[in-house]
Protein backbone atom coordinates (compact mmCIF):
# COMPACT_ATOMS: atom_id res chain seq x y z
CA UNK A 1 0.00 0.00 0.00
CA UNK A 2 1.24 3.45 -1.38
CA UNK A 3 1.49 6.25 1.78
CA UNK A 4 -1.05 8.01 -0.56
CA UNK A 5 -3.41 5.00 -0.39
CA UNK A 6 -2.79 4.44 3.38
CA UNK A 7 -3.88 8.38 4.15
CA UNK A 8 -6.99 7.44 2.07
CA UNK A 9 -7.58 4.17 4.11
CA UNK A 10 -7.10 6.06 7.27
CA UNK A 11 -9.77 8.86 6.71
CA UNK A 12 -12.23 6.05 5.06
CA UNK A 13 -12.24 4.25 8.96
CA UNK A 14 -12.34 7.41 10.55
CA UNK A 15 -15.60 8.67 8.78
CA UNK A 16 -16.79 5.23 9.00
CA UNK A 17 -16.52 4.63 12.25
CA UNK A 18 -18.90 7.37 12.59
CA UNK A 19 -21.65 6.68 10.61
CA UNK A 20 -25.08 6.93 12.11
CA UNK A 21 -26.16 3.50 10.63
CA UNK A 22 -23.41 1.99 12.72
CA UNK A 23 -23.17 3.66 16.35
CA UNK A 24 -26.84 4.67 16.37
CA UNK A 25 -29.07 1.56 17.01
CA UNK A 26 -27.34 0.48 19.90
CA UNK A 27 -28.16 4.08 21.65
CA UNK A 28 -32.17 4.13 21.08
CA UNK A 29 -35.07 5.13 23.54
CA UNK A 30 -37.34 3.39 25.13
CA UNK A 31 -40.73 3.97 23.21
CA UNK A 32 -43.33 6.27 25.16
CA UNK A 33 -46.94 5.88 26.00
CA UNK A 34 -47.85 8.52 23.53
CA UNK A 35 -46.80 10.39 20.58
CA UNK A 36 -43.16 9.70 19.24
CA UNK A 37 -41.96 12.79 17.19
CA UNK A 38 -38.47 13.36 15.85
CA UNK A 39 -36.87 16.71 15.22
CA UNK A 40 -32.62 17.21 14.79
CA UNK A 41 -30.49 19.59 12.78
CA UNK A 42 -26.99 18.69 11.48
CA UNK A 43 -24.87 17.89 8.73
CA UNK A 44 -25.64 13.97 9.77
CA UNK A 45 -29.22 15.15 10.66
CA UNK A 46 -30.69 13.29 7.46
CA UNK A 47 -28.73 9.95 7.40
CA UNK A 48 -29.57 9.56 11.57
CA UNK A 49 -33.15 9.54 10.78
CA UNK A 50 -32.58 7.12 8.19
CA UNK A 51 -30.77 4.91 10.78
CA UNK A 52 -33.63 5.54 13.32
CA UNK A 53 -36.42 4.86 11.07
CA UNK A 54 -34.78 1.43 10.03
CA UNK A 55 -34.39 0.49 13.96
CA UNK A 56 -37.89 2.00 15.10
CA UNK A 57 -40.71 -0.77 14.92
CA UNK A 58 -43.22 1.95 16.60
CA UNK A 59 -44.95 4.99 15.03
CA UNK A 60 -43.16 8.04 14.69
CA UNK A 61 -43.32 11.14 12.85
CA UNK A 62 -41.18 14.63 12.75
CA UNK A 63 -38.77 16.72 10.66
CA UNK A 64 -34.98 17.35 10.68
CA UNK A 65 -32.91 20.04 9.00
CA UNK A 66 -29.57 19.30 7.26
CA UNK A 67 -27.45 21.14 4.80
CA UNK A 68 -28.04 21.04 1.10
CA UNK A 69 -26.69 18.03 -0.83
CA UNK A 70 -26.84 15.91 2.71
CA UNK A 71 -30.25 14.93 2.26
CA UNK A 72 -31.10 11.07 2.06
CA UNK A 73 -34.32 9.64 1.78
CA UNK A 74 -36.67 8.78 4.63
CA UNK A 75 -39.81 7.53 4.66
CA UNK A 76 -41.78 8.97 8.43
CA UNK A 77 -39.64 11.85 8.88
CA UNK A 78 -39.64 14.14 7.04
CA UNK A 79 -35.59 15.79 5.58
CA UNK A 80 -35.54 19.83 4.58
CA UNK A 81 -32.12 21.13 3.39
CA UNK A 82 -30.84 24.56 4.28
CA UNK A 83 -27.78 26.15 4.31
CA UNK A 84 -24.56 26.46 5.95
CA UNK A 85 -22.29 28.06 6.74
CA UNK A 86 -24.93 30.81 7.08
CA UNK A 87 -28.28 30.11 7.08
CA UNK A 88 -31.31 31.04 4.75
CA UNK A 89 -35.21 31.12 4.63
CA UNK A 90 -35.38 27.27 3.92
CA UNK A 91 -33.19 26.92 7.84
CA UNK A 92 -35.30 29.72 9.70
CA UNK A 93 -38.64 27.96 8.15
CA UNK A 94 -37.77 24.60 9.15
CA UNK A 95 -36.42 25.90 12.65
CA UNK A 96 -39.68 27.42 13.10
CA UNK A 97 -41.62 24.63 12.20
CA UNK A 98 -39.44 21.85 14.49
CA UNK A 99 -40.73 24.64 17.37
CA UNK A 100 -44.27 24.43 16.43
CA UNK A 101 -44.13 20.35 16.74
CA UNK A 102 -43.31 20.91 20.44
CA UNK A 103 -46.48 22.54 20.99
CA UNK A 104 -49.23 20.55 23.53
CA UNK A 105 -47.09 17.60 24.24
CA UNK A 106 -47.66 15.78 27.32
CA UNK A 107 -45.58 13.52 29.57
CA UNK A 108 -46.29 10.58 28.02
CA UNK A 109 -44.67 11.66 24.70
CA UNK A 110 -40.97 11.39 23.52
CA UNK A 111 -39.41 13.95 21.73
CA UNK A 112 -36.48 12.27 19.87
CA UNK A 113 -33.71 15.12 18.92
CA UNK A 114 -30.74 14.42 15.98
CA UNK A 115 -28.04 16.93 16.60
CA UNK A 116 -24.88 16.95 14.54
CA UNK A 117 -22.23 19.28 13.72
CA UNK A 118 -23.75 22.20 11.79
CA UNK A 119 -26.73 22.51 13.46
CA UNK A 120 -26.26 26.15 14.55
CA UNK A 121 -26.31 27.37 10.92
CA UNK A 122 -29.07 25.32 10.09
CA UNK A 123 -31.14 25.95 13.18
CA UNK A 124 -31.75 29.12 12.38
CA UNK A 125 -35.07 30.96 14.21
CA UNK A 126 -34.09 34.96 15.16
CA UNK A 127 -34.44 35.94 18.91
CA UNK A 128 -37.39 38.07 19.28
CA UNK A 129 -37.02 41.67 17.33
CA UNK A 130 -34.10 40.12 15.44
CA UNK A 131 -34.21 38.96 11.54
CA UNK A 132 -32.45 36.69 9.43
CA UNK A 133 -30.55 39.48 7.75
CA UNK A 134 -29.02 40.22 11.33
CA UNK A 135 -28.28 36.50 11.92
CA UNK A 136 -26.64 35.96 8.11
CA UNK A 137 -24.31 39.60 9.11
CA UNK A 138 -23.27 37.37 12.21
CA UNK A 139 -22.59 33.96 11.39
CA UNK A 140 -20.40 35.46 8.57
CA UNK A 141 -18.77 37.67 10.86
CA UNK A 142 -17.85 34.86 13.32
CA UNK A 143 -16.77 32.96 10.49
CA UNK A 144 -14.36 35.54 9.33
CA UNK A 145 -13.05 36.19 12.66
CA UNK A 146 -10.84 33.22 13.49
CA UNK A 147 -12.99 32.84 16.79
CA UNK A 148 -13.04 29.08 18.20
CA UNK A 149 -16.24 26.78 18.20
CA UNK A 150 -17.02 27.15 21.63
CA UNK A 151 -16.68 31.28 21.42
CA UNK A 152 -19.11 31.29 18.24
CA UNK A 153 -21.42 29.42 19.74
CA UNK A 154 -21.86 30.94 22.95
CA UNK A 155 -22.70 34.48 20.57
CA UNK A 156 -25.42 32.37 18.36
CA UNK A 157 -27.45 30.59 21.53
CA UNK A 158 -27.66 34.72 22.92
CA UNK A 159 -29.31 35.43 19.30
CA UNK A 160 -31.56 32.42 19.21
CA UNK A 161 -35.46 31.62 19.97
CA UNK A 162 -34.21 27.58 19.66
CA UNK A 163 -30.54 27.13 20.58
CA UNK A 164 -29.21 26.95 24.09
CA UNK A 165 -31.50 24.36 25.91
CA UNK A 166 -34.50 27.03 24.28
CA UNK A 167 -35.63 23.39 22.09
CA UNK A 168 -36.35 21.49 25.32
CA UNK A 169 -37.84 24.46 26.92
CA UNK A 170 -40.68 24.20 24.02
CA UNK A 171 -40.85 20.48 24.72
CA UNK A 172 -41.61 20.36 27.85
CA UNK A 173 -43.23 18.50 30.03
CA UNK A 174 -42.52 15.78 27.21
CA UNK A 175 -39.39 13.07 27.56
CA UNK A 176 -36.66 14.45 25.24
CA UNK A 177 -33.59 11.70 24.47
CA UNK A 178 -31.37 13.57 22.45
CA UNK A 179 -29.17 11.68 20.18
CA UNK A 180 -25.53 13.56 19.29
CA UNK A 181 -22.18 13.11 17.50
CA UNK A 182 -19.88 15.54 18.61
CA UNK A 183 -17.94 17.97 16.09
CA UNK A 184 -16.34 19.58 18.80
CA UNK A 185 -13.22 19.27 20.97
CA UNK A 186 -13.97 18.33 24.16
CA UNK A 187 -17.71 16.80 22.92
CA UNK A 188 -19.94 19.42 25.31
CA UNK A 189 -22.94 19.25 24.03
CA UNK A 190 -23.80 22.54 25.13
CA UNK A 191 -21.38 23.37 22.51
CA UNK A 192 -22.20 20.78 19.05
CA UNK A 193 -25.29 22.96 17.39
CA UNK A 194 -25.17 25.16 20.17
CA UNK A 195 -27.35 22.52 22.42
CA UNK A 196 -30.22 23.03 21.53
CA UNK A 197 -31.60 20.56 23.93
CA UNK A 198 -29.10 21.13 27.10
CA UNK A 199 -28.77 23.77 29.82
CA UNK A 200 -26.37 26.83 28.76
CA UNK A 201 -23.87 27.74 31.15
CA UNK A 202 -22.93 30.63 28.88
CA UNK A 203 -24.28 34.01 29.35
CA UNK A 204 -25.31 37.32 27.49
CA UNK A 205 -22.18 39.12 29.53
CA UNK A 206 -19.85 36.05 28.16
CA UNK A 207 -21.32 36.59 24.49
CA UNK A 208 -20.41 40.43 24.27
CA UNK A 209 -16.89 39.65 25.68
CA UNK A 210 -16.63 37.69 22.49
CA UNK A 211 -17.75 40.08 20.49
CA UNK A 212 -15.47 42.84 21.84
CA UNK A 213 -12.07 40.63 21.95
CA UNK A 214 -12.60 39.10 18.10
CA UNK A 215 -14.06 42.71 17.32
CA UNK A 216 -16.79 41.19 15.15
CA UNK A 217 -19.07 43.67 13.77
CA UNK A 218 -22.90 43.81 14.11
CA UNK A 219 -26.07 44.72 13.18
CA UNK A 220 -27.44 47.29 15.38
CA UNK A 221 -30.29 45.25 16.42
CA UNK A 222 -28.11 42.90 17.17
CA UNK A 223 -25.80 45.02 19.48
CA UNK A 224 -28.38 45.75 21.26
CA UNK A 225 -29.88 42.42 22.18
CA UNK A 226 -26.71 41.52 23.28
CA UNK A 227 -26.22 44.85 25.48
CA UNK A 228 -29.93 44.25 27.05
CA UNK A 229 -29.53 40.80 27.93
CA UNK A 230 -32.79 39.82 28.18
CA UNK A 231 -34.55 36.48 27.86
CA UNK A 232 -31.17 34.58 29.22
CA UNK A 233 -31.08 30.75 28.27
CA UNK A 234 -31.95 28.22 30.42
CA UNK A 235 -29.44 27.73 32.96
CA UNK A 236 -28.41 24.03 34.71
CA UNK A 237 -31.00 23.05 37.37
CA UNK A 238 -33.86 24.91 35.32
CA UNK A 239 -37.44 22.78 35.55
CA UNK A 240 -37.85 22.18 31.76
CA UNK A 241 -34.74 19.67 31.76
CA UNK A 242 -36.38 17.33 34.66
CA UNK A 243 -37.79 14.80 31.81
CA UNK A 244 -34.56 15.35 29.10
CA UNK A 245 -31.35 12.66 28.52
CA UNK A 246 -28.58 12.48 26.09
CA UNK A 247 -25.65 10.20 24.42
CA UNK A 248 -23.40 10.67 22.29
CA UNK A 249 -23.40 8.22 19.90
CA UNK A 250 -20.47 8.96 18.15
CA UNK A 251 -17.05 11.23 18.87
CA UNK A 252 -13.90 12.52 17.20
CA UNK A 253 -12.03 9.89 19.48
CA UNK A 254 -13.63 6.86 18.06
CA UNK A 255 -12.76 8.33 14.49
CA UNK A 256 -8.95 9.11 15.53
CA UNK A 257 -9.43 5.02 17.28
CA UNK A 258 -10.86 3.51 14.10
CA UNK A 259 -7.97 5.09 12.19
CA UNK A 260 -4.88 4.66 14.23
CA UNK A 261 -5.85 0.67 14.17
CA UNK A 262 -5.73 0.82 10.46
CA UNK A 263 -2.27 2.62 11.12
CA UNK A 264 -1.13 0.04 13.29
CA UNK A 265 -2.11 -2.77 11.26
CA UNK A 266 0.01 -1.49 8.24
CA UNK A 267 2.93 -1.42 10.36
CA UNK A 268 3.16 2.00 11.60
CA UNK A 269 3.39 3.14 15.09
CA UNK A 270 0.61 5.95 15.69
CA UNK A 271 1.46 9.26 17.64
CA UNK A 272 -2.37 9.91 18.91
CA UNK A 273 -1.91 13.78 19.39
CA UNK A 274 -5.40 13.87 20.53
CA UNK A 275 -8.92 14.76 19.15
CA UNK A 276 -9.33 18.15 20.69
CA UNK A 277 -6.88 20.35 19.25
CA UNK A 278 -7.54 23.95 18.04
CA UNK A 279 -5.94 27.37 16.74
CA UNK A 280 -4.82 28.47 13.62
CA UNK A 281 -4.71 26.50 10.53
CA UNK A 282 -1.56 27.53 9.55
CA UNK A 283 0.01 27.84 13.20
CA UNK A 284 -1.12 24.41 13.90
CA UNK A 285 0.55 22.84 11.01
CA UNK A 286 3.59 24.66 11.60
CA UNK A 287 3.79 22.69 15.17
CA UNK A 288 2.97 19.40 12.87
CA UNK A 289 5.46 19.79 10.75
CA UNK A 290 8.24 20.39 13.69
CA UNK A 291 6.90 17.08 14.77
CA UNK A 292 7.10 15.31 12.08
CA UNK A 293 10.92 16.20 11.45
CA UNK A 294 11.83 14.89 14.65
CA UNK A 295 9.76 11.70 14.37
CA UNK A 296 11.15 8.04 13.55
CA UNK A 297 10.41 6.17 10.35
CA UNK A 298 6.98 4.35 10.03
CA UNK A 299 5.51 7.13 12.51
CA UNK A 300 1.61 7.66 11.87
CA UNK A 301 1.02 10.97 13.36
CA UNK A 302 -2.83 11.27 13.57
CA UNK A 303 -5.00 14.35 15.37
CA UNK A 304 -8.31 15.54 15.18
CA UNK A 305 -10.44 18.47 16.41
CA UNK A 306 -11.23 21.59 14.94
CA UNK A 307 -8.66 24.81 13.19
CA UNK A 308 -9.72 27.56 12.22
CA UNK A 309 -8.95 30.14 9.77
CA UNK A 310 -8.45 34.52 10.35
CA UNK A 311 -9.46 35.57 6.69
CA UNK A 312 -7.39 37.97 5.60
CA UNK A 313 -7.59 37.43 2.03
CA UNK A 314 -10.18 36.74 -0.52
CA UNK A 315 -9.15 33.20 -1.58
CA UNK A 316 -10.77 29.98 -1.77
CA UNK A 317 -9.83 27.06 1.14
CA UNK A 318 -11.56 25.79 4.54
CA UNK A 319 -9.19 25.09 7.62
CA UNK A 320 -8.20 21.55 6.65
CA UNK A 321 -7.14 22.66 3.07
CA UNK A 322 -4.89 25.94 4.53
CA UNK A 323 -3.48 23.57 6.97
CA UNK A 324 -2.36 21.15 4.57
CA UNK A 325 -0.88 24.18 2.42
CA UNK A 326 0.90 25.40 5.59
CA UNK A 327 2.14 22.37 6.42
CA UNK A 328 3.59 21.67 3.23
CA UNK A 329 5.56 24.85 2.95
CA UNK A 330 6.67 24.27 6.75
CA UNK A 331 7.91 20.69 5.74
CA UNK A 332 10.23 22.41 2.75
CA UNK A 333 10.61 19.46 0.68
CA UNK A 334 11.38 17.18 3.64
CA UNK A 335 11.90 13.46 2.31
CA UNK A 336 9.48 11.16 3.02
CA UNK A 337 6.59 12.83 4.83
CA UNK A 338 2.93 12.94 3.25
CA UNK A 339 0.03 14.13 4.55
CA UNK A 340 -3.60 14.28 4.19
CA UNK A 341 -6.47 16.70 6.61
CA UNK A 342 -9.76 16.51 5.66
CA UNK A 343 -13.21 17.59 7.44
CA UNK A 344 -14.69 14.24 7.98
CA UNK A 345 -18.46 16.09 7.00
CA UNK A 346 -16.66 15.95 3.00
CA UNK A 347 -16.63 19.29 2.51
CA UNK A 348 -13.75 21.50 4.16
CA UNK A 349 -15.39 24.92 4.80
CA UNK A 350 -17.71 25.76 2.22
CA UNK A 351 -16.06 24.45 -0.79
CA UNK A 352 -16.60 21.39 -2.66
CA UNK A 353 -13.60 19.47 -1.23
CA UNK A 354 -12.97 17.99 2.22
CA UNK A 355 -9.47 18.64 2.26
CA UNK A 356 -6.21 18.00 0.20
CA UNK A 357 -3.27 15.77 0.63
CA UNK A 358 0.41 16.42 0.07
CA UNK A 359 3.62 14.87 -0.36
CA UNK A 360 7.17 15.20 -0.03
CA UNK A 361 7.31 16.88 -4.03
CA UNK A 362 4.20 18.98 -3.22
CA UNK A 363 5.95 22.37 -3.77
CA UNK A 364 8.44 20.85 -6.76
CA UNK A 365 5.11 20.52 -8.88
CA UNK A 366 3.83 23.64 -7.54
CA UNK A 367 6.96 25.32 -8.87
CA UNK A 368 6.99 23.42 -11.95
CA UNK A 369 3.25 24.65 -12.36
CA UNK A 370 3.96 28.52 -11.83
CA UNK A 371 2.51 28.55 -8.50
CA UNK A 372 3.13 30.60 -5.61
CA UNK A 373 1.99 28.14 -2.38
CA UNK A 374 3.18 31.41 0.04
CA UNK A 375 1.30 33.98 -1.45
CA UNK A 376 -1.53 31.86 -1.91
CA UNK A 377 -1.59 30.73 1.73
CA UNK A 378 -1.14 34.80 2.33
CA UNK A 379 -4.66 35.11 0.44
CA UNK A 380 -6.37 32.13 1.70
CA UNK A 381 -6.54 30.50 -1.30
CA UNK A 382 -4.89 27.41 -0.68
CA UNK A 383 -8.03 25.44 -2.75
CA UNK A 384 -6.34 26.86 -5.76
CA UNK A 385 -3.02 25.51 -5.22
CA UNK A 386 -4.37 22.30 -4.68
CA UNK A 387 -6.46 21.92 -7.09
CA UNK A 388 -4.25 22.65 -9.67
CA UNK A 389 -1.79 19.72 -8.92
CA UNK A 390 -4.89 17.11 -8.27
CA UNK A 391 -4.23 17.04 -4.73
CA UNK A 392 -7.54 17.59 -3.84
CA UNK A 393 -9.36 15.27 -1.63
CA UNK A 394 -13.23 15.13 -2.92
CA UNK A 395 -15.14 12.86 -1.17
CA UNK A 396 -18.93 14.47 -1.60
CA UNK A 397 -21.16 14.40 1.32
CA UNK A 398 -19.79 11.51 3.99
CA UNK A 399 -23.32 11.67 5.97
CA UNK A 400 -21.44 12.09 9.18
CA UNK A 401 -19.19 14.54 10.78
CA UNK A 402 -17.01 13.99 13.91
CA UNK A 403 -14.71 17.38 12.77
CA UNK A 404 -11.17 17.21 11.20
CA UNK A 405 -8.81 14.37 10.51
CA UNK A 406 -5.49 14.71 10.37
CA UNK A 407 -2.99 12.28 9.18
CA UNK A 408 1.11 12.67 8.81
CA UNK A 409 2.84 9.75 8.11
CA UNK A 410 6.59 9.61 7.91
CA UNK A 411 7.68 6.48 5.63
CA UNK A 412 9.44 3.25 6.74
C-alpha cells in the first residue's frame, strides 16, 4: 500500500466509524406511552433519521434540517435542506416549524432530537425583534473572525429563539432523548449545534466579551440584544430539563481510534496527538510539521479536532485545506513525509472538497506549475493551489461529521 493510499484508508475508517447507521441503534429510547416525534439539525441530521427509522418498529413522525446536498431519503420523517455556513429562509422555516411540533405535548410523549455538527447554521429561528438578515451579518462575521467553536457558539445561543437548551424548553413536560455526535473538541454538548436541547452555562455578559475581543461587527439590532440581555437561556438546574437525557453516539475519538488501528495494522506506530486540538490553521501545522521532522520512520502521526482560519484574504480554502498548504511549505521538501487533513463532514469549509493531501514533491510541482503556495496561503486560497496539482481530496457528502482528521505519516 502506497502512503497516498494508506492516508486514504485512514480517513475512510475514521468517517466510518462514525456513521449513524453503525453507532446509532445500539443508543435508542425506550418507546413512550404517547406520541413519538423526531426533530434534529446537522450535517448527519438526514442519514440519523434514516438509521432511526430502520431500527424503530413503533410509530413516529417529525422533521430534521440538514445542509443542502446531505439529504437522504426517509420515509416517516420528514428531511428539509438549508444552508450552511450561514443560514437562509429554507433553515429559519424549518427551525420554526421543528418549534411548532413541540407545541401541547404531554408527559407521556418522547421527543427524539438528531443533533450533529452544523446545526447552529441550520437551526436558524431569530431571537425576538431580530431577523435573518441580522443572523446571516453574524454567522459570517464569526466565520471571518478566526474565533473558536465554543466562542461562536456561545454568541449564536444569545441570538436564538431555539438554541441553548430554548428546544427542550418548548418540549416540555414531554421526555426528550437527544441523540448527538460531537464535532467539537472536548464533545460538550452545550457546545455541538449550540445545544439546543441542554442547559447553557454561557451568558449574554460572556457573548459580548466575544464580540469585543474578536471585534466582530454587528447589526445594530443585534448590538443591542446583546447589550440588554434579556430572555437569558436556560441555565443548569432549570425545571424544563427534569424529563430530558442524552448520548453521544459517536465522537472525534472513536474516528482518531478507528484510524490509528488501520495505522497500526500497516505497520506503523501511531502518535495519537489527541482529538481536541484547536488554533490556527496555519500555526497548527507549523507545530505538525516540527513534529514530524523529529519523528522516527513508520511514525503515523494522527490528530483531530477543529482549526480555524483569520481571513485575511479573498481566496478559496476551509481550515483543513490551509493547513495542509501550511504544512507543506513548513515541511520544505522534507523526504518522506505525506500528509492528508480533511473535514470528515466531506466538505472542508464551504467548498466542494474535504481537504487535500500532500507529499514530499508537493511544492516541486507547484513550482513546476507557476505557483506561488506562500502567497496563496497569504490570500487564503490554498483550494487553488491544490487543485491545480490534483491534490484535492473530494469525497462528496460523507453523511457524518465527527470534525477534522489529520494524518502525517513519515515512511518506513
Amino acid at each position: 500500500m502506497t502512503p497516498d493510499d494508506l492516508l486514504r484508508a485512514l480517513f475512510d475508517a475514521a468517517v466510518a466509524a462514525a456513521q449513524p447507521e453503525r453507532c446509532l441503534p445500539a443508543h435508542l429510547p425506550t418507546p413512550s406511552k404517547g406520541r413519538t416525534i423526531v426533530v434534529g439539525a446537522g450535517k448527519a441530521s438526514a442519514s440519523m433519521a434514516r438509521a432511526l427509522e430502520a431500527h424503530w418498529p413503533e410509530p413516529l413522525e417529525g422533521l430534521v434540517v440538514t445542509r443542502y446536498g446531505h439529504a437522504v431519503t426517509c420515509e416517516r420523517i420528514e428531511i428539509v435542506e438549508a444552508a450552511h455556513p450561514v443560514p437562509d429562509t429554507a433553515g429559519l422555516k424549518a427551525a420554526q416549524r421543528i418549534l411548532d411540533l413541540m407545541a401541547g405535548l404531554t408527559a407521556d410523549d418522547l421527543v427524539i432530537t438528531l443533533i450533529s455538527g452544523g446545526g447552529s447554521s441550520l437551526l436558524t429561528l431569530p431571537a425576538p425583534g431580530l431577523t435573518l438578515a441580522d443572523k446571516q451579518a453574524v454567522n459570517t462575521a464569526l466565520l471571518q473572525s478566526g474565533a473558536p467553536i465554543d466562542a461562536m457558539n456561545c454568541v449564536r445561543k444569545h441570538l436564538s429563539a431555539i438554541k441553548g437548551g430554548r428546544l427542550a424548553r418548548a418540549a416540555a413536560p414531554a421526555r426528550l432523548e437527544a441523540l448527538i455526535i460531537s464535532d467539537v473538541p472536548g464533545d460538550d454538548p452545550a457546545i455541538i449545534a449550540s445545544g439546543p436541547t441542554v442547559p447553557d452555562p454561557s451568558t449574554f455578559a460572556e457573548a459580548n466579551a466575544v464580540v469585543a475581543r474578536y471585534e466582530i461587527a454587528l447589526p445594530a439590532a443585534v448590538r443591542a440584544h446583546l447589550a440588554a440581555g434579556l430572555d437569558e437561556s436556560p441555565k443548569p438546574g432549570d425545571p424544563c430539563f427534569a424529563n430530558t437525557g442524552l448520548k453521544l453516539i459517536a465522537t472525534p475519538s472513536m474516528a482518531l481510534a478507528a484510524a490509528a488501528k488501520v495505522a497500526r495494522d500497516a505497520g506503523y506506530t501511531v502518535d495519537l496527538l489527541g482529538d481536541a486540538i484547536e488554533g490556527e490553521a496555519r500555526d497548527v501545522a507549523a507545530d505538525h510539521a516540527h513534529r514530524a521532522r523529529a519523528a522516527t520512520p513508520g511514525t503515523a502521526i494522527l490528530s483531530g479536532g477543529e482549526l480555524t482560519v483569520t481571513l485575511t484574504g479573498d481566496g478559496n480554502g476551509g481550515p483543513n485545506t490551509e493547513y495542509a498548504l501550511a504544512l507543506a511549505l513548513a515541511l520544505d521538501r522534507a523526504e518522506g513525509i505525506h500528509a492528508l487533513a480533511c473535514d470528515t463532514d466531506g466538505i472542508d469549509g464551504s467548498a466542494d472538497n474535504a481537504g487535500a493531501r500532500l507529499a514530499p514533491d508537493t511544492l516541486v510541482r507547484a513550482a513546476a506549475a507557476g505557483l506561488d503556495p506562500r502567497a496563496a496561503l497569504a490570500g487564503n486560497d490554498s483550494y487553488s493551489v491544490f487543485s491545480a496539482l490534483g491534490d484535492l481530496v473530494i469525497t462528496g457528502p460523507t453523511q457524518t461529521n465527527v470534525n477534522d482528521f489529520r494524518a502525517i505519516l513519515i515512511e518506513r
